[in-house]
Every structure is written in C-alpha cells, then in structure tokens.
PDB file of N, CA and C in Angstrom:
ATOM      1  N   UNK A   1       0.847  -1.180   0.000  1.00  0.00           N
ATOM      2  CA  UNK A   1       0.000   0.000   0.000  1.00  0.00           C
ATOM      3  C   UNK A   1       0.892   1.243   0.000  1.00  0.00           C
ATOM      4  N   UNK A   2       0.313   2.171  -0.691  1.00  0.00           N
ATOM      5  CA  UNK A   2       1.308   3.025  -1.345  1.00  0.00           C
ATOM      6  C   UNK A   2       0.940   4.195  -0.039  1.00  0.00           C
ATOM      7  N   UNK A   3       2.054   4.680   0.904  1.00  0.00           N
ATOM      8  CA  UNK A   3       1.569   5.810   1.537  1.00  0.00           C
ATOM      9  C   UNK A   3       1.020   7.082   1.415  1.00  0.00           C
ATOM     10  N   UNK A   4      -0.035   7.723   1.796  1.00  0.00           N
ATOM     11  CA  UNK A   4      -0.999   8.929   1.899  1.00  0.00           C
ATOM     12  C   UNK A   4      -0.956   9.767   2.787  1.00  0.00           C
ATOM     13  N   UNK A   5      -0.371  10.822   2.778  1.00  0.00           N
ATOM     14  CA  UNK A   5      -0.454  11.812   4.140  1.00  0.00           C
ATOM     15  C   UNK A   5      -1.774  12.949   3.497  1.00  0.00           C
ATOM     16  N   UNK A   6      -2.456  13.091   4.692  1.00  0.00           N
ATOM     17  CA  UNK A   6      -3.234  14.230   4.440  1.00  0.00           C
ATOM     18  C   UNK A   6      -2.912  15.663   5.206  1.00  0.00           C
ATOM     19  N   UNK A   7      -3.034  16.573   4.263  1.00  0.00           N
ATOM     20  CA  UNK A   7      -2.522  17.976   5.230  1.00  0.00           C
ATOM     21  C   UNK A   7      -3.956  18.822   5.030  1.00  0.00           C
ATOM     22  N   UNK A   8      -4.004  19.279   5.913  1.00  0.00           N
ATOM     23  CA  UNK A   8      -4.957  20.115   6.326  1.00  0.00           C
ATOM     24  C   UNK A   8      -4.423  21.568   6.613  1.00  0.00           C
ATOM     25  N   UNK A   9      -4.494  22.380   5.676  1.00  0.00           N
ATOM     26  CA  UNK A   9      -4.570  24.127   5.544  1.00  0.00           C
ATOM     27  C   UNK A   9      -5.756  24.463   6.080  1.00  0.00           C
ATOM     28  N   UNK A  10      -5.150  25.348   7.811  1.00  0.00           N
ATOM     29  CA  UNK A  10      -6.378  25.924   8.463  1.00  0.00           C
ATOM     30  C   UNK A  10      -5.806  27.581   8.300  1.00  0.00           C
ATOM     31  N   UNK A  11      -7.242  28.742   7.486  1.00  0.00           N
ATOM     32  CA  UNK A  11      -7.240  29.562   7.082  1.00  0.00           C
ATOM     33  C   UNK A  11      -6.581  31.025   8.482  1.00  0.00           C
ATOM     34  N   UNK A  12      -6.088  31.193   8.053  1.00  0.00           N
ATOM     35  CA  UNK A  12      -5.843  32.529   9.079  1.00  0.00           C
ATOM     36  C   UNK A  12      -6.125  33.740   9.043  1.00  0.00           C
ATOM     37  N   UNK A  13      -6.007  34.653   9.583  1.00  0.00           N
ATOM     38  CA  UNK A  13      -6.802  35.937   9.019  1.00  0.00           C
ATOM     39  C   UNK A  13      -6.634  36.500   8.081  1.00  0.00           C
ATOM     40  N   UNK A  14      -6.519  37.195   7.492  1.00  0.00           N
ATOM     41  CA  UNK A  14      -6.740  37.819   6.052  1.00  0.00           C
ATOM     42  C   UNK A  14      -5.344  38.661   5.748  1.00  0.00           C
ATOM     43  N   UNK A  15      -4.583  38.166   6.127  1.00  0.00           N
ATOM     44  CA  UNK A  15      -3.450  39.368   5.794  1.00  0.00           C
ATOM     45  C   UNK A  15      -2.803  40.228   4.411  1.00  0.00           C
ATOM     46  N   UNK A  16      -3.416  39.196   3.382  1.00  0.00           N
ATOM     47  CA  UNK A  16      -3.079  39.981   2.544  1.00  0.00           C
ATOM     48  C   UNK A  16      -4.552  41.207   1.473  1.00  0.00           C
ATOM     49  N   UNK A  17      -4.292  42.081   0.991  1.00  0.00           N
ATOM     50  CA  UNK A  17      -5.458  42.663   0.030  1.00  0.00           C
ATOM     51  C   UNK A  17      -6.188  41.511  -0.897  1.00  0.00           C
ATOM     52  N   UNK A  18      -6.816  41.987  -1.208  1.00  0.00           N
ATOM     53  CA  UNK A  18      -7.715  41.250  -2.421  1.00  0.00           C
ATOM     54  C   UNK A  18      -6.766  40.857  -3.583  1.00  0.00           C
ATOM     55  N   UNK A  19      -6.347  41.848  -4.471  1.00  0.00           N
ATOM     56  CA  UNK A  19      -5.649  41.576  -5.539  1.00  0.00           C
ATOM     57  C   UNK A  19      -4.237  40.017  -5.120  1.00  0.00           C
ATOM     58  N   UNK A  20      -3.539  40.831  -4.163  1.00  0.00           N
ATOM     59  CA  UNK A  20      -2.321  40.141  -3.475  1.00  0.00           C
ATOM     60  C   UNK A  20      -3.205  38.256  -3.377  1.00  0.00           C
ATOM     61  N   UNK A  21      -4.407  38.064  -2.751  1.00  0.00           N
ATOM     62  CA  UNK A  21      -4.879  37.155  -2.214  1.00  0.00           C
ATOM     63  C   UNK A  21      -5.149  36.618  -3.337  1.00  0.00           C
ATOM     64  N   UNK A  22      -6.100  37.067  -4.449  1.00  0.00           N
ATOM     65  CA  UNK A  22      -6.145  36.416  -6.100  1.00  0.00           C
ATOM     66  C   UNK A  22      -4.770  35.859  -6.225  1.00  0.00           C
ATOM     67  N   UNK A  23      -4.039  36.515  -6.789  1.00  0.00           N
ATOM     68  CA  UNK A  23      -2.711  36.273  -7.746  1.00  0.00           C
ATOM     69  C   UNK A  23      -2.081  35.181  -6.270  1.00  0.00           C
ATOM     70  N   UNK A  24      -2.249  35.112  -5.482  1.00  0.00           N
ATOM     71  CA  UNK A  24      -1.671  33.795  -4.525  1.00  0.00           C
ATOM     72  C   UNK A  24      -2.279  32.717  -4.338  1.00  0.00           C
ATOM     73  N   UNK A  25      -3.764  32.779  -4.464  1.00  0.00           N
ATOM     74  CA  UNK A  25      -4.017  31.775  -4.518  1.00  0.00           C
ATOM     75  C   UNK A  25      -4.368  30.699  -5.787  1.00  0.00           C
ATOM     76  N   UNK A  26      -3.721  31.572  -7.069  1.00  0.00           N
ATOM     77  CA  UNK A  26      -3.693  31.425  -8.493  1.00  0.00           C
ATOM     78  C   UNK A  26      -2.554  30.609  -8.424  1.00  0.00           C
ATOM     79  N   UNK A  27      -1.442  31.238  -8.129  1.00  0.00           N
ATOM     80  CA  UNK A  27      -0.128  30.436  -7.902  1.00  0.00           C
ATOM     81  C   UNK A  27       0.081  29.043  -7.312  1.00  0.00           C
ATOM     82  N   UNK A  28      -0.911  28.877  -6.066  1.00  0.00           N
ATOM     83  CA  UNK A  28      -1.381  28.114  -5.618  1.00  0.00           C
ATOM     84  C   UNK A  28      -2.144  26.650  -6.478  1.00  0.00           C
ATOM     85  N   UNK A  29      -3.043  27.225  -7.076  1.00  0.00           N
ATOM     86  CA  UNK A  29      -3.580  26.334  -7.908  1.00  0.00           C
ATOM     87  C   UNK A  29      -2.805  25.812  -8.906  1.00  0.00           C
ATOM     88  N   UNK A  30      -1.874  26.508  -9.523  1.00  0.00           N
ATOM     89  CA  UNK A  30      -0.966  25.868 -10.639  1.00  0.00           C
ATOM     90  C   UNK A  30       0.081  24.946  -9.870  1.00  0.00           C
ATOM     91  N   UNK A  31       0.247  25.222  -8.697  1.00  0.00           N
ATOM     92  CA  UNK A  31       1.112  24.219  -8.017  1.00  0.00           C
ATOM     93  C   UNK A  31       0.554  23.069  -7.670  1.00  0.00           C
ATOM     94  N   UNK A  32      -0.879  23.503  -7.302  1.00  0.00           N
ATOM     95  CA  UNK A  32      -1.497  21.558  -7.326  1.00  0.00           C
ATOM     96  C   UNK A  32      -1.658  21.236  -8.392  1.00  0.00           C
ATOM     97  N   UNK A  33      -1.571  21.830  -9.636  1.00  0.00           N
ATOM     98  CA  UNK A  33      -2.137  21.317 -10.858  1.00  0.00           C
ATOM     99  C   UNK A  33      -0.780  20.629 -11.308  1.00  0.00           C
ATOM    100  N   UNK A  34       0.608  21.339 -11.268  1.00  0.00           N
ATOM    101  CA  UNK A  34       1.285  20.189 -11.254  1.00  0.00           C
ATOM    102  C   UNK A  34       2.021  19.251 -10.592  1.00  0.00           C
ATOM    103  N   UNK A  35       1.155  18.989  -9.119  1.00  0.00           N
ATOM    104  CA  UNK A  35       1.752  17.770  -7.738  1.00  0.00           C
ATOM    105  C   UNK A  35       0.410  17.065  -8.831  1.00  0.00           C
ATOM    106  N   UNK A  36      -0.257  16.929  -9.408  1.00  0.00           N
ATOM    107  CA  UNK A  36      -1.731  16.313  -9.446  1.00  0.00           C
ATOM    108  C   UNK A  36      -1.250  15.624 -10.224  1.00  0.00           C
ATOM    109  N   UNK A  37      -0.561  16.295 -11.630  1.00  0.00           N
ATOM    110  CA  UNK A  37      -0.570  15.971 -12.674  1.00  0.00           C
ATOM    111  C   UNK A  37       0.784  15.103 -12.936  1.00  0.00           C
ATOM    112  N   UNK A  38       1.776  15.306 -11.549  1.00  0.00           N
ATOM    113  CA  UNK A  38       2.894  14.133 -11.749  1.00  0.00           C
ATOM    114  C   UNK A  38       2.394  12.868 -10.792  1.00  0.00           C
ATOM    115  N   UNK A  39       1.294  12.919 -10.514  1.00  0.00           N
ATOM    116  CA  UNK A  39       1.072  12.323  -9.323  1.00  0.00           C
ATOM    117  C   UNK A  39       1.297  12.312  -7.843  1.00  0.00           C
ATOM    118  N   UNK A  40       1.841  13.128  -7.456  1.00  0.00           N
ATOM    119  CA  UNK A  40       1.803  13.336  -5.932  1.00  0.00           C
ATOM    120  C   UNK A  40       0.615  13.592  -5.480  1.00  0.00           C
ATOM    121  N   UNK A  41      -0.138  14.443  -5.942  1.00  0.00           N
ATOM    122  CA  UNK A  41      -0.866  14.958  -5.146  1.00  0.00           C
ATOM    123  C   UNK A  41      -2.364  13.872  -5.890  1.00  0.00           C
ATOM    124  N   UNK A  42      -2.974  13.526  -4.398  1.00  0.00           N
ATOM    125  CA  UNK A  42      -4.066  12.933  -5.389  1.00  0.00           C
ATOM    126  C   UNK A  42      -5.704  13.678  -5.271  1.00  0.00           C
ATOM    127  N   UNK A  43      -5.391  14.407  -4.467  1.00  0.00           N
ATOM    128  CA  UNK A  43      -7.188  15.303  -4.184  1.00  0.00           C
ATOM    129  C   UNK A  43      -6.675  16.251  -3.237  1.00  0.00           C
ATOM    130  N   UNK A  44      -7.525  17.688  -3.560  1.00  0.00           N
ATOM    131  CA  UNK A  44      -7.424  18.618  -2.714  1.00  0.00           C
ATOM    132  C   UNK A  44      -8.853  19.762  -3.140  1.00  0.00           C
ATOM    133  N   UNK A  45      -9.029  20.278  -2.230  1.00  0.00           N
ATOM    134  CA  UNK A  45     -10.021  21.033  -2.276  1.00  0.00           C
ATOM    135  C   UNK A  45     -10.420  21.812  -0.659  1.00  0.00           C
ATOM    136  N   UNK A  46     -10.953  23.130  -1.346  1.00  0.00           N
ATOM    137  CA  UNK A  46     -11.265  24.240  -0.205  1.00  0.00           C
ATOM    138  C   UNK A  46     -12.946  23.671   0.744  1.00  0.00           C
ATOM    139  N   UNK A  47     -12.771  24.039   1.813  1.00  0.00           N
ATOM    140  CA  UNK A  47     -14.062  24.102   2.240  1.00  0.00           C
ATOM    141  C   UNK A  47     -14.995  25.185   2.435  1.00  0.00           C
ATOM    142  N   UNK A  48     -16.325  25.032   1.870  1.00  0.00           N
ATOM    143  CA  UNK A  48     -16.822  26.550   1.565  1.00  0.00           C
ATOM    144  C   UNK A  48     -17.180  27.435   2.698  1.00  0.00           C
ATOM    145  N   UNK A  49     -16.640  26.718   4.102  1.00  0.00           N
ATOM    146  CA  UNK A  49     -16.848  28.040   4.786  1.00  0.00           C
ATOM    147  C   UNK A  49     -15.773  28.328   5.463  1.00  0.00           C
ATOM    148  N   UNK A  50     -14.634  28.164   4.362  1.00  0.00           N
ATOM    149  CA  UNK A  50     -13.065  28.987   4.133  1.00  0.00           C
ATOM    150  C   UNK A  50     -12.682  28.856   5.893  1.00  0.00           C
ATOM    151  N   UNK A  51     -12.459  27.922   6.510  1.00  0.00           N
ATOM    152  CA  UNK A  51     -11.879  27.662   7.743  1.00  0.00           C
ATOM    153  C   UNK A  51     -10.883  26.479   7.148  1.00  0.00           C
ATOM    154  N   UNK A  52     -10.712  25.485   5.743  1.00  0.00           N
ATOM    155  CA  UNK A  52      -9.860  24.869   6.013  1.00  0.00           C
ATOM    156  C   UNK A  52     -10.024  24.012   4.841  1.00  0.00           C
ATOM    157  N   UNK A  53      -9.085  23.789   4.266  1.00  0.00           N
ATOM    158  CA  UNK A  53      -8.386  23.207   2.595  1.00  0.00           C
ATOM    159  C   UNK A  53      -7.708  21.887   2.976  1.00  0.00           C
ATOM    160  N   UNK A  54      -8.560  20.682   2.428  1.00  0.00           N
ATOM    161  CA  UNK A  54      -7.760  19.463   2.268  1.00  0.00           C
ATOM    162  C   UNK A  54      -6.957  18.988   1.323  1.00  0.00           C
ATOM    163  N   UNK A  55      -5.880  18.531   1.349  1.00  0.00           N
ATOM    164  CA  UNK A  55      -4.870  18.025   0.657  1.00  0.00           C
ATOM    165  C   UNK A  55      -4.467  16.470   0.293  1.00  0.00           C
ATOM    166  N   UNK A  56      -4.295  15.611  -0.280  1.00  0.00           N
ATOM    167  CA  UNK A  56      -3.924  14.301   0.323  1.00  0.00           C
ATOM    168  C   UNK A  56      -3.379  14.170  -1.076  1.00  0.00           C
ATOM    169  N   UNK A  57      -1.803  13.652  -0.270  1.00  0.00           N
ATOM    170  CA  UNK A  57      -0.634  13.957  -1.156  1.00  0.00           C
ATOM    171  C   UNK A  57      -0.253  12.328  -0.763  1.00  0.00           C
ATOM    172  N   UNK A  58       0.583  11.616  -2.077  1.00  0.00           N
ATOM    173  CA  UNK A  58       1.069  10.268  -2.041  1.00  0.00           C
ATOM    174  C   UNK A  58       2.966  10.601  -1.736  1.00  0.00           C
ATOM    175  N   UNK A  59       3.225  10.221  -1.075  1.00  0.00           N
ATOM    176  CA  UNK A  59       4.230  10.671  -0.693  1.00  0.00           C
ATOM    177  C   UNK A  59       4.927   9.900   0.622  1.00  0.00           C
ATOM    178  N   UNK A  60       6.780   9.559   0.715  1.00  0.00           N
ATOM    179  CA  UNK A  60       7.074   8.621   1.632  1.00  0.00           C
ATOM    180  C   UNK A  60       6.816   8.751   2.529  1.00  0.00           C
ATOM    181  N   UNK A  61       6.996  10.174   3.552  1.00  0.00           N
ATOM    182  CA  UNK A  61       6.933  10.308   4.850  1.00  0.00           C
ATOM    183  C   UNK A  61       6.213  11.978   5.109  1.00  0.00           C
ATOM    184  N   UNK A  62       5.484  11.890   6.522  1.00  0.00           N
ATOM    185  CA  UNK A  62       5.047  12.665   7.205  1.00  0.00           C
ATOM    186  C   UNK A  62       5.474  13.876   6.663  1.00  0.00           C
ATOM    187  N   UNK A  63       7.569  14.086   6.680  1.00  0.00           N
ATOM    188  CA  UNK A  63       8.281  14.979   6.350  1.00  0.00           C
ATOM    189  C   UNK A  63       8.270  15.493   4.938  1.00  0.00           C
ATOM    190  N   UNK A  64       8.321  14.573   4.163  1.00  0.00           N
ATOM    191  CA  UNK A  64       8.307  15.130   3.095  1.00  0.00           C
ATOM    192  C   UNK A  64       6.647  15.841   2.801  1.00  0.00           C
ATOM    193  N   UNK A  65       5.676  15.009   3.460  1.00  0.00           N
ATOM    194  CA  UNK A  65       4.508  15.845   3.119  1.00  0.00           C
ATOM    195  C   UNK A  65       4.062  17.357   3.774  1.00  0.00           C
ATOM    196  N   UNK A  66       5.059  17.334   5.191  1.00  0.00           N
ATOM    197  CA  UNK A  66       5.374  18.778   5.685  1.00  0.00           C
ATOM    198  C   UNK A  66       6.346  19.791   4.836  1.00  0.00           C
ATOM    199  N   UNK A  67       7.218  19.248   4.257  1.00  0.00           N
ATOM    200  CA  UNK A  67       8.071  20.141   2.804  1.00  0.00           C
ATOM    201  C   UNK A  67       7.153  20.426   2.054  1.00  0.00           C
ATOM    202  N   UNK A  68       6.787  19.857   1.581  1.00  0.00           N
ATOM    203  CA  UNK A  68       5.358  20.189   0.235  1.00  0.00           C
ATOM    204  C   UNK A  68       4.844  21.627   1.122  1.00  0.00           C
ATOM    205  N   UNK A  69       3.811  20.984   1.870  1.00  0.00           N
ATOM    206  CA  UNK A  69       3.088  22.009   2.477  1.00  0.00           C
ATOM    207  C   UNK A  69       3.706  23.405   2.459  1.00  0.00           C
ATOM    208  N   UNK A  70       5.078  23.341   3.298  1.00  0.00           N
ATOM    209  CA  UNK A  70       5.945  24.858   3.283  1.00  0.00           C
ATOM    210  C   UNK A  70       6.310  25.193   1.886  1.00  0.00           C
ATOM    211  N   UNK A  71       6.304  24.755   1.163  1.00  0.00           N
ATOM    212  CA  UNK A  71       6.753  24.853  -0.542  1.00  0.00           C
ATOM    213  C   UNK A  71       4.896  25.914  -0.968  1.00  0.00           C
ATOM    214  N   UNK A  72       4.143  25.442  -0.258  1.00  0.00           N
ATOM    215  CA  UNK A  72       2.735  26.229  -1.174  1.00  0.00           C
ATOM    216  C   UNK A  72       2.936  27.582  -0.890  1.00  0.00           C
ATOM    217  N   UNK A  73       2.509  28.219  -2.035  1.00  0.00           N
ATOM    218  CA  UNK A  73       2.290  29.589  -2.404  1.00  0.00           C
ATOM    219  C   UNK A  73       1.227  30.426  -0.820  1.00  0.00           C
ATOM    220  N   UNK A  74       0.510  29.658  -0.292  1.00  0.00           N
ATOM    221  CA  UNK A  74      -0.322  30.570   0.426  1.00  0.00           C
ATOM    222  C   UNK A  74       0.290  30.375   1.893  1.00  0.00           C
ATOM    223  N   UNK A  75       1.212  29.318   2.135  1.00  0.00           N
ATOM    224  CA  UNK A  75       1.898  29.249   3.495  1.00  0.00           C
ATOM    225  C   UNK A  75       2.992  30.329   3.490  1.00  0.00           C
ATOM    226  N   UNK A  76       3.410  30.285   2.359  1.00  0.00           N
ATOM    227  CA  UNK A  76       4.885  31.013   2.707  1.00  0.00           C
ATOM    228  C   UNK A  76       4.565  32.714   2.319  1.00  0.00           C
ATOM    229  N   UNK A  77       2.602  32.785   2.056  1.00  0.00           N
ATOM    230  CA  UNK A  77       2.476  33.974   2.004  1.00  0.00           C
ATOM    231  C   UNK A  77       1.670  34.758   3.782  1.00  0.00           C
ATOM    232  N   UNK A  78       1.976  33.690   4.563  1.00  0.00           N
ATOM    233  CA  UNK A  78       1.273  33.452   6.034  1.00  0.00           C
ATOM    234  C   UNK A  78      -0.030  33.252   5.982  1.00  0.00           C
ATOM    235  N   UNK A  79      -0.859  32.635   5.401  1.00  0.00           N
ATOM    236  CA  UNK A  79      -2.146  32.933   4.545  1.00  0.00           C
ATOM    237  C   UNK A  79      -2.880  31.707   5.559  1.00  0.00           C
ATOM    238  N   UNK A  80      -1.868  30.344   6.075  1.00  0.00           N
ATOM    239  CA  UNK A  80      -2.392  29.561   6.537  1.00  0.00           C
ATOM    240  C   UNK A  80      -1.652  28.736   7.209  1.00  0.00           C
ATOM    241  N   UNK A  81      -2.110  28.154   7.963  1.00  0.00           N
ATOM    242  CA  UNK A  81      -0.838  26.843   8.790  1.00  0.00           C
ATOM    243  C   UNK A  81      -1.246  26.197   8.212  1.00  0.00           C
ATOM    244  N   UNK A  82      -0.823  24.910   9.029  1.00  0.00           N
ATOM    245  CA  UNK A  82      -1.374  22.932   8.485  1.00  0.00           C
ATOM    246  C   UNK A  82      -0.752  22.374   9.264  1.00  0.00           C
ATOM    247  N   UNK A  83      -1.154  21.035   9.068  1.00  0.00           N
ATOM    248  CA  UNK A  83      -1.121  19.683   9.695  1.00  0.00           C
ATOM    249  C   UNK A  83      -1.519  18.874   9.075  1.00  0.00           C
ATOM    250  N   UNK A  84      -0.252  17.816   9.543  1.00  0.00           N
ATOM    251  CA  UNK A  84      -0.183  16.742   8.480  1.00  0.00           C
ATOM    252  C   UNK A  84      -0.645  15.156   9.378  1.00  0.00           C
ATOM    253  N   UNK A  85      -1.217  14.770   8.403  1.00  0.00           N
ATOM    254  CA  UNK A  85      -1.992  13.036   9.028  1.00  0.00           C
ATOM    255  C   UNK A  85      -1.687  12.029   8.063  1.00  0.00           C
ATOM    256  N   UNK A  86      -1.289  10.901   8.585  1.00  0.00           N
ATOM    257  CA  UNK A  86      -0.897   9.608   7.976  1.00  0.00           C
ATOM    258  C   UNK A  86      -2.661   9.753   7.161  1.00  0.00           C
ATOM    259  N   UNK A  87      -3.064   9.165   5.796  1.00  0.00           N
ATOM    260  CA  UNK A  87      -4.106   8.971   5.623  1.00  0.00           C
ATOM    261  C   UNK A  87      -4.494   7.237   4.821  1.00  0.00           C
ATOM    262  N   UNK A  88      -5.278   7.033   4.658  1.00  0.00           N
ATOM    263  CA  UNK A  88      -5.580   5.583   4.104  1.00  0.00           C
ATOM    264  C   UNK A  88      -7.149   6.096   3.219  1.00  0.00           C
ATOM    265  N   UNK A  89      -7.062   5.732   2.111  1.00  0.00           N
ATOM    266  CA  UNK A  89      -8.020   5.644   1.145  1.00  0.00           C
ATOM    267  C   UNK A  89      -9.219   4.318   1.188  1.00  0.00           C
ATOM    268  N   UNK A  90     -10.512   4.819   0.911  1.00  0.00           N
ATOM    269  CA  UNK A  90     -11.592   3.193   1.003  1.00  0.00           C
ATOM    270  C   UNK A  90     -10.748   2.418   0.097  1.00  0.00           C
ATOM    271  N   UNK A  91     -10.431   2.635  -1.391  1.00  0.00           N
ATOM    272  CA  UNK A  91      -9.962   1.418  -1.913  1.00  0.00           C
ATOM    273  C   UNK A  91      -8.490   1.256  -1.511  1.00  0.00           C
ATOM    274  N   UNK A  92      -7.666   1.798  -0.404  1.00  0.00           N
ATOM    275  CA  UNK A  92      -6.642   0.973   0.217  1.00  0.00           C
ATOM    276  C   UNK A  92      -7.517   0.107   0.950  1.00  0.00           C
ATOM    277  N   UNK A  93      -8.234   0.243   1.990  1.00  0.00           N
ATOM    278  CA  UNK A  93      -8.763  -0.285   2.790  1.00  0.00           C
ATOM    279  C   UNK A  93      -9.446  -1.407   2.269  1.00  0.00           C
ATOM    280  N   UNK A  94      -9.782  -1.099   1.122  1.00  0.00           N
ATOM    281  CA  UNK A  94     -10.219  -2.294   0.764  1.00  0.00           C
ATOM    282  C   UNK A  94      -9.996  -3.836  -0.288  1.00  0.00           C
ATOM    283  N   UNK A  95      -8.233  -3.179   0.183  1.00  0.00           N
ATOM    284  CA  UNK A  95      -7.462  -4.721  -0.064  1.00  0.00           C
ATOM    285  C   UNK A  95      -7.170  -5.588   0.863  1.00  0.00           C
ATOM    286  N   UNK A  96      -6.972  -6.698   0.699  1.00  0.00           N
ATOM    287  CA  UNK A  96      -6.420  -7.958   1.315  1.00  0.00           C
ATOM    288  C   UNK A  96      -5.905  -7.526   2.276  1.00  0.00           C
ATOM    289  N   UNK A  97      -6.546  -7.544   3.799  1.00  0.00           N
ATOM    290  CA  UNK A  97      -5.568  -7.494   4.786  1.00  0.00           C
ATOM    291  C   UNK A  97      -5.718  -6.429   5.361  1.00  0.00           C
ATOM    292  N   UNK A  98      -6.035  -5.152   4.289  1.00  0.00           N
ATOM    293  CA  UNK A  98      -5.674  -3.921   4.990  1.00  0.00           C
ATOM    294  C   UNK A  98      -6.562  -3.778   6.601  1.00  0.00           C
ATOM    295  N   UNK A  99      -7.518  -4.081   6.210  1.00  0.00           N
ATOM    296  CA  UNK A  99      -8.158  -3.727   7.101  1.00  0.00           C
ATOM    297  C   UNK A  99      -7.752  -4.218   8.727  1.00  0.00           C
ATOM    298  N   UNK A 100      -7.148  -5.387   8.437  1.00  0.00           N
ATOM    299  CA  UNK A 100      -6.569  -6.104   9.667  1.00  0.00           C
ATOM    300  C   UNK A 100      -5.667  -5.099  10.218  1.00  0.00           C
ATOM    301  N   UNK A 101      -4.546  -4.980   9.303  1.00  0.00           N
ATOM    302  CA  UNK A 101      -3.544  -3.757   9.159  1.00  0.00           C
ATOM    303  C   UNK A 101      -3.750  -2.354  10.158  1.00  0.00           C
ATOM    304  N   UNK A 102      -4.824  -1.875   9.900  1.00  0.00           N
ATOM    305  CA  UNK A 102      -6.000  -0.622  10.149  1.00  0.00           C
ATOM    306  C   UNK A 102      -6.850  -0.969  11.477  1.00  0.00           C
ATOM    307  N   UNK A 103      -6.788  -1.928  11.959  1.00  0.00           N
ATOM    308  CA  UNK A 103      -6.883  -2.526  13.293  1.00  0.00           C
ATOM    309  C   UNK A 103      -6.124  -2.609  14.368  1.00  0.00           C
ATOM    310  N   UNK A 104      -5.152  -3.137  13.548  1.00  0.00           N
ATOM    311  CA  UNK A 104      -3.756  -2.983  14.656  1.00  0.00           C
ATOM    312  C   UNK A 104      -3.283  -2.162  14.888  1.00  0.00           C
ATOM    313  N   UNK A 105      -3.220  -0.736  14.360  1.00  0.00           N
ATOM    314  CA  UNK A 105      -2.827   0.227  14.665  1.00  0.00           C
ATOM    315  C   UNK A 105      -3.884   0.954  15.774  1.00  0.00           C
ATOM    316  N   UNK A 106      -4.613   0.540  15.980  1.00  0.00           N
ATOM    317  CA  UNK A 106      -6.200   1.276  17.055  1.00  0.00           C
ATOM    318  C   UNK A 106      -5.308   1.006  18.249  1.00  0.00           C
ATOM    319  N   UNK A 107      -4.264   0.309  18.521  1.00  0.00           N
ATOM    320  CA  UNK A 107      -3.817  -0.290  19.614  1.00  0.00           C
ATOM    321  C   UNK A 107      -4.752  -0.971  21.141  1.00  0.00           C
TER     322      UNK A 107
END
C-alpha cells in the first residue's frame, strides 16, 4: 500500500489585500495542478466556509509531506498553517488485509 499523508490548511486571518490574495491563490492552484498531474498529489479542495483546505498527497513520509506544504504559495504567504496526518483511502482499505492492518494500529 502506497503511503498517503493528508494535510490540512487551516485559514488565518486575512493578511493579505484582495488583488495580493487572487494572484496567490492562483499560484497556488498551478502548483497543485502540477503535484496532481505528476502524481503526488491525489485530491485537494477548499471548504466553503473557508476555515480549512484538504490536501492528500502520495508521498514517503510525514516529512516530506510537511516540505510540500511549506513549498505552497499561500503558506509562505502566512495565509495559513497545516497539519499533516498519515491517511488511508476506502480502496486501500479495501485490499487484502488492509483492514486487519488498520486494526492494529487502534492499539
């Protein structure tokens, strides 16, 4: 099973103008468009009552999915924090075993 971290972008106050906030979060989008499009990134999307943007990136470790994160256009514009979570997909879960797998970890 191929590892999944999910990061979660929680929105912060508004620091930048309107224009500044367009053109960043434009930048933004072309950067998932190409984690998407080499495959890293496999789904992401805003939530519409702008408190918080999911991510879920295929990727080896925790760390590297915390690099990504500091690499986006709207973190390094202070626009948002995050946090990153080991994640598992239904159709991981729903191979051979996994689920046993996904048990044992409940400790």
């Amino acid at each position: 099973m191929e590892k999944k971290f999910l990061v979660v972008f929680h929105l912060k106050e508004a620091s930048l103008g309107k224009d500044a906030m367009k053109a960043t979060i434009q930048e933004h989008g072309m950067r998932l468009a190409q984690q998407q499009k080499s495959g890293e990134l496999i789904f992401a999307g805003p939530c519409l009552d702008h408190t918080i943007a999911i991510l879920v990136y295929k990727v080896d470790s925790a760390d590297k999915a915390s690099e990504t994160a500091k690499g986006d256009p709207l973190y390094k514009a202070g626009v948002v924090d995050f946090e990153v979570h080991p994640f598992v997909t239904l159709d991981d879960m729903l191979q051979p075993g996994a689920l046993d797998a996904f048990v044992g970890t409940l400790g």
